[in-house]
C-alpha atoms as a PDB file:
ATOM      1  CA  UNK A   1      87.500  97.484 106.880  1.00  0.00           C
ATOM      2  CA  UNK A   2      88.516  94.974 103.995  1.00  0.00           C
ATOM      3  CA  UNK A   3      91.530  93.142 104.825  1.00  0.00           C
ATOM      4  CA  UNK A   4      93.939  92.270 101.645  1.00  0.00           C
ATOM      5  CA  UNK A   5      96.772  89.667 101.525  1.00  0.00           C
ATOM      6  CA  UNK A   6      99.848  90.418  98.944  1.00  0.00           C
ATOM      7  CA  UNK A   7     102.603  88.376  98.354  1.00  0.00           C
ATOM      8  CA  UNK A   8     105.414  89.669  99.399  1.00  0.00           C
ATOM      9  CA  UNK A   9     109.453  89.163  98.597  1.00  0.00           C
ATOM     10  CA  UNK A  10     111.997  88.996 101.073  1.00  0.00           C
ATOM     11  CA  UNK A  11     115.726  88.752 100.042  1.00  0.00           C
ATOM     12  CA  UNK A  12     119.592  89.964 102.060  1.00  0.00           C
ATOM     13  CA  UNK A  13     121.357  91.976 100.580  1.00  0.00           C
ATOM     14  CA  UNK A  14     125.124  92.151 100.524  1.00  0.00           C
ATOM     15  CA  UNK A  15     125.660  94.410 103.253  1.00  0.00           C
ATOM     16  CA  UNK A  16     123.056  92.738 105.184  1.00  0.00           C
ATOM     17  CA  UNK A  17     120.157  94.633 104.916  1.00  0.00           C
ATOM     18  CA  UNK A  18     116.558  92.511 104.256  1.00  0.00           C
ATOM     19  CA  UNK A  19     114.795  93.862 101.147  1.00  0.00           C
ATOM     20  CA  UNK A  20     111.052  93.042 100.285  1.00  0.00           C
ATOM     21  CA  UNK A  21     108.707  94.036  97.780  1.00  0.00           C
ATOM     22  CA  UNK A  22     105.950  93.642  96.448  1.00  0.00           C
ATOM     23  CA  UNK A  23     105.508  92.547  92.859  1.00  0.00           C
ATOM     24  CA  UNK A  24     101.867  93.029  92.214  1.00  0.00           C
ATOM     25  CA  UNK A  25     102.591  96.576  93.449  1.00  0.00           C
ATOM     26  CA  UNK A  26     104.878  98.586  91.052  1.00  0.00           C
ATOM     27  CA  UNK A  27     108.005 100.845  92.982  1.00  0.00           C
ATOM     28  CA  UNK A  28     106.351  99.062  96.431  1.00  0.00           C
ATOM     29  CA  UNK A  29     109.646  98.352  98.435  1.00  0.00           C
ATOM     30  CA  UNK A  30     111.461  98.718 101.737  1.00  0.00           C
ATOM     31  CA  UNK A  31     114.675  97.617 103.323  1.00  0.00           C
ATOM     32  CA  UNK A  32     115.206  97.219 106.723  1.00  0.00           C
ATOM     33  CA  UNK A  33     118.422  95.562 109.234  1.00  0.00           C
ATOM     34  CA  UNK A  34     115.657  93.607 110.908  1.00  0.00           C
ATOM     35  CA  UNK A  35     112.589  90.933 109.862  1.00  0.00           C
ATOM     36  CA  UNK A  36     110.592  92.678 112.861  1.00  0.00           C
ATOM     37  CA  UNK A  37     111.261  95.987 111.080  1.00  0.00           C
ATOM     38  CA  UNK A  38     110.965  95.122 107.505  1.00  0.00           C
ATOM     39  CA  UNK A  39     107.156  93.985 107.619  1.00  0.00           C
ATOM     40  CA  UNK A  40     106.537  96.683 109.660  1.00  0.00           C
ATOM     41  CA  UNK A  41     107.662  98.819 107.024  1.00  0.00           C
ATOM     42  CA  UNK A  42     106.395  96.819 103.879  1.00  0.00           C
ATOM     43  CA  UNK A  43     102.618  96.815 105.697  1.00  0.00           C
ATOM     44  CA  UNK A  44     103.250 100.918 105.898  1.00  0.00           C
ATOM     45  CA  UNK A  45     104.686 100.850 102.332  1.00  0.00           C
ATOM     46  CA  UNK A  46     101.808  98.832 100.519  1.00  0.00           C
ATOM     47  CA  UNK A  47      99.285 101.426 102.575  1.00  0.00           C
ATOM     48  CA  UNK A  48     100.999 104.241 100.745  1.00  0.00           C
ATOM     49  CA  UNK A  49     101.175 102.566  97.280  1.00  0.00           C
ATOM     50  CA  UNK A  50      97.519 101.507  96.979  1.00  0.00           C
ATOM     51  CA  UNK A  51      96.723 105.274  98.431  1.00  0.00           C
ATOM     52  CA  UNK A  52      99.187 107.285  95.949  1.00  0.00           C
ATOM     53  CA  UNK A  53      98.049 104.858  92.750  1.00  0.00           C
ATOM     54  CA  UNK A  54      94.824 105.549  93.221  1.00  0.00           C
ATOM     55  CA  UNK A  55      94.279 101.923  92.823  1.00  0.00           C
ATOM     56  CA  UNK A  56      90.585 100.759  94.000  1.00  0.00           C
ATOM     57  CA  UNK A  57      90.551  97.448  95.964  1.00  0.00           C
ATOM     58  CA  UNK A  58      87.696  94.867  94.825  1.00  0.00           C
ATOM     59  CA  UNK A  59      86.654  91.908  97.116  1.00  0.00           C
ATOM     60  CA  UNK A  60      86.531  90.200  94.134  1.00  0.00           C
ATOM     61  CA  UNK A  61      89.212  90.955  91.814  1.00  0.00           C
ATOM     62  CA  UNK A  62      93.252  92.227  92.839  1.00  0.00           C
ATOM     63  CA  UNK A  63      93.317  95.809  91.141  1.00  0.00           C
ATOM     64  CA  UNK A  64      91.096  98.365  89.435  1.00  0.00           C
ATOM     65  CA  UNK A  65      92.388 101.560  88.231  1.00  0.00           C
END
């Protein structure tokens, strides 16, 4: 199993909530009340986005499509 590191981008928004996403990763985001929570969900959420793009990970290069 190939592991992959992505950067990832945390912010608060007003009502509190922490937002990340991922920018290398188009639509991959999550929002969560909780840091514990939120990279749960962003690690879950970058699973699903590399799965539904089809995209093919290279240990060499980021993306192939």
């Amino acid at each position: 199993m190939m592991t992959r590191q992505f950067n990832v981008v945390i912010e608060k928004d007003a009502d509190g909530f922490f937002v990340a996403s991922v920018p290398v990763l188009r639509g991959c985001h999550t929002q969560a009340k909780s840091l514990d929570d939120l990279m749960e969900r962003i690690r879950e959420a970058i699973e699903l986005c590399i799965e539904v793009s089809g995209y093919i990970l290279l240990p060499t290069q980021d993306f192939e499509r």
